[in-house]
N, C-alpha and C. Protein backbone atom coordinates (compact mmCIF):
# COMPACT_ATOMS: atom_id res chain seq x y z
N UNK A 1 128.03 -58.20 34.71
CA UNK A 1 128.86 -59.37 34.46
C UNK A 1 128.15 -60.37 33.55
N UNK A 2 127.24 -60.88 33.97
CA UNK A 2 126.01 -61.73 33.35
C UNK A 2 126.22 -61.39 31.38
N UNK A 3 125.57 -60.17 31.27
CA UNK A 3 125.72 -59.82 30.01
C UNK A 3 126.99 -59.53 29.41
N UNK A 4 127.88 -59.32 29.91
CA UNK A 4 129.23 -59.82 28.98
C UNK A 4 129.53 -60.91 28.89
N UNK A 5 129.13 -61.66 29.87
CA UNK A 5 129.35 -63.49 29.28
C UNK A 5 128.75 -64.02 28.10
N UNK A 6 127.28 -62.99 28.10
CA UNK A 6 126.49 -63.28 26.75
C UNK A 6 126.76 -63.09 25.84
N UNK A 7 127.52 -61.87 26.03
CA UNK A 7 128.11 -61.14 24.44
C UNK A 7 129.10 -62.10 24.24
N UNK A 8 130.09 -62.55 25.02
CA UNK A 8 131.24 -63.75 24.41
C UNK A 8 130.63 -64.66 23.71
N UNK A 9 129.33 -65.30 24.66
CA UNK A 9 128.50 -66.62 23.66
C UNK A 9 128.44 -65.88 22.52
N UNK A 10 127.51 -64.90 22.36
CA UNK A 10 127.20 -64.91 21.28
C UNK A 10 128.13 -64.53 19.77
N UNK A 11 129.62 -63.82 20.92
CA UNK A 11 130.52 -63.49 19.31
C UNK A 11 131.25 -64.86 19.21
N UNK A 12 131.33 -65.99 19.90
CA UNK A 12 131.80 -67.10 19.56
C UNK A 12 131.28 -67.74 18.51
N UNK A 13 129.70 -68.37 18.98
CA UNK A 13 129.20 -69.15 18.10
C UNK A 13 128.45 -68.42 17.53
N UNK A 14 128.19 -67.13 16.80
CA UNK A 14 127.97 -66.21 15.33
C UNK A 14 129.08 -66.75 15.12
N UNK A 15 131.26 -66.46 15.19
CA UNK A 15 131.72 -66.35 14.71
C UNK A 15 132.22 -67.91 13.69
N UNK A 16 131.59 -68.72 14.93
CA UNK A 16 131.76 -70.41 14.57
C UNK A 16 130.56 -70.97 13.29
N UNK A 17 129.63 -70.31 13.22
CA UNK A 17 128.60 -71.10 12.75
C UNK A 17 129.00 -70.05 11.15
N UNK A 18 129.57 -68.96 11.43
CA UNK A 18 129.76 -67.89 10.29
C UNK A 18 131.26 -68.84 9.40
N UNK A 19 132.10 -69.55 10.30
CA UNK A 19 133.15 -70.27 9.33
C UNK A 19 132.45 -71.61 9.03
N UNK A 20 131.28 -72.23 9.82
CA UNK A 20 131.17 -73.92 9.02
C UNK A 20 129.79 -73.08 7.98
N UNK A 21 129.30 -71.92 8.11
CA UNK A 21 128.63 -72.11 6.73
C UNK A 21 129.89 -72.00 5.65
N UNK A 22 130.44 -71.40 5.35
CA UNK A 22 131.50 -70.63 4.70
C UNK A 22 132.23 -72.38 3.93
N UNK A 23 132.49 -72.86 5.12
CA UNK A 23 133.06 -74.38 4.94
C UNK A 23 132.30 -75.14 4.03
N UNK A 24 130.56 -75.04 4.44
CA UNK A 24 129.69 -75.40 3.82
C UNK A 24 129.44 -75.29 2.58
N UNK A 25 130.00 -74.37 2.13
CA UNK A 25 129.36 -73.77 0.82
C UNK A 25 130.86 -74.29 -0.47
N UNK A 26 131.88 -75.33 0.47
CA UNK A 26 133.23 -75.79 -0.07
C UNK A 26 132.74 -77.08 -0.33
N UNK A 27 131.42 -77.61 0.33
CA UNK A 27 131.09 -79.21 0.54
C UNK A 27 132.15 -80.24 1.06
N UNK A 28 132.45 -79.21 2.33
CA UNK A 28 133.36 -80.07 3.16
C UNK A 28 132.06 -80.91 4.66
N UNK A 29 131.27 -81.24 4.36
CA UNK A 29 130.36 -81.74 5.49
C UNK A 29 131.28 -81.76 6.56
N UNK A 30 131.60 -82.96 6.69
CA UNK A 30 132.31 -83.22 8.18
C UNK A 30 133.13 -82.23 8.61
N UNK A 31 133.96 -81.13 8.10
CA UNK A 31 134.56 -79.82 8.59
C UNK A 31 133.41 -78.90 9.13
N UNK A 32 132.32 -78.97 8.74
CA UNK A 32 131.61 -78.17 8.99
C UNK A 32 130.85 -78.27 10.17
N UNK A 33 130.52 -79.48 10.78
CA UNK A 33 130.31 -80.54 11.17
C UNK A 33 131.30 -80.06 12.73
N UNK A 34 132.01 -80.57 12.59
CA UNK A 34 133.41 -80.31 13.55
C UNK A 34 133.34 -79.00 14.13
N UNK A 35 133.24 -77.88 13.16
CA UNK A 35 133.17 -76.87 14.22
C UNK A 35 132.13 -76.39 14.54
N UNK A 36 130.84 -76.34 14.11
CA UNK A 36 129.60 -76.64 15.04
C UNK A 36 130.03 -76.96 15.80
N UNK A 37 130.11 -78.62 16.41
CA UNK A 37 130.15 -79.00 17.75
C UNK A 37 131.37 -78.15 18.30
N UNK A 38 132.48 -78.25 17.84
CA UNK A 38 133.30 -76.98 18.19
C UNK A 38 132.65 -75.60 18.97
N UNK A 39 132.23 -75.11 18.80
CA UNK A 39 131.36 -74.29 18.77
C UNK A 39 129.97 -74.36 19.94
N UNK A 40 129.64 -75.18 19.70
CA UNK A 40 128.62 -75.73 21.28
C UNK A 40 129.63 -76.21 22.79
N UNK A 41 130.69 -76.80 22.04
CA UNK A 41 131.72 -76.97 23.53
C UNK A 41 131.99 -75.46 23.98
N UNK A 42 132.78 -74.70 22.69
CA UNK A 42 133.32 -73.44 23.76
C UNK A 42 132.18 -72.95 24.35
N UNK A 43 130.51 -72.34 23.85
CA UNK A 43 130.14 -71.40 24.09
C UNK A 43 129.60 -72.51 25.62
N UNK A 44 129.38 -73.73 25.40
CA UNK A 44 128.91 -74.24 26.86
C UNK A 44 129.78 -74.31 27.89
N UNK A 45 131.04 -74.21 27.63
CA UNK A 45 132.20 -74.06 28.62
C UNK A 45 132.25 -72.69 29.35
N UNK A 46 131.98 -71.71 28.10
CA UNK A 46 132.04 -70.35 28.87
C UNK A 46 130.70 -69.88 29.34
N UNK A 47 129.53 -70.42 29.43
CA UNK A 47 128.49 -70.29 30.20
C UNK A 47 128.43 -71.02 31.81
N UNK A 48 129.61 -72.14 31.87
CA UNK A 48 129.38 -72.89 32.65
C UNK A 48 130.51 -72.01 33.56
N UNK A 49 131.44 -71.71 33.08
CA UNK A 49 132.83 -70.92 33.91
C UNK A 49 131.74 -69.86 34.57
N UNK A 50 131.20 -69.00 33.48
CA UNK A 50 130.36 -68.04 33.98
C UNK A 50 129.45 -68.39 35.53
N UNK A 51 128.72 -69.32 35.26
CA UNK A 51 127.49 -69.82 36.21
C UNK A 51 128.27 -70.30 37.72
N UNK A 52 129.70 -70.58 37.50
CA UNK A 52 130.63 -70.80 38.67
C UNK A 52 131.26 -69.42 39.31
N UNK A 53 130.78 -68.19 38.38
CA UNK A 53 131.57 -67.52 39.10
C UNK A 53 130.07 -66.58 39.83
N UNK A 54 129.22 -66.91 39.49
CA UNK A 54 127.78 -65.89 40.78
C UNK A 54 127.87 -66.71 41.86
């Protein structure tokens, strides 16, 4: 169980940090910006759902 929660973190925020470089490279800062933290909410939400369910 444990390690499929990991694999979600990790295809989330690869897949999040893979669109604000992408954004980045448009010189949209603050879009990029946005989903970073974007990106730290979901994957900390689904570590925390996780840690509620052992």
């Amino acid at each position: 169980m444990e390690e499929t929660i990991y694999r979600k973190m990790y295809a989330r925020l690869f897949n999040r940090v893979t669109d604000a470089i992408k954004v980045l490279e448009t010189e949209e800062e603050k879009e990029a910006k946005q989903l970073l933290i974007q990106a730290q909410m979901e994957t900390e939400e689904l570590y925390l759902l996780a840690e509620g369910e052992c």
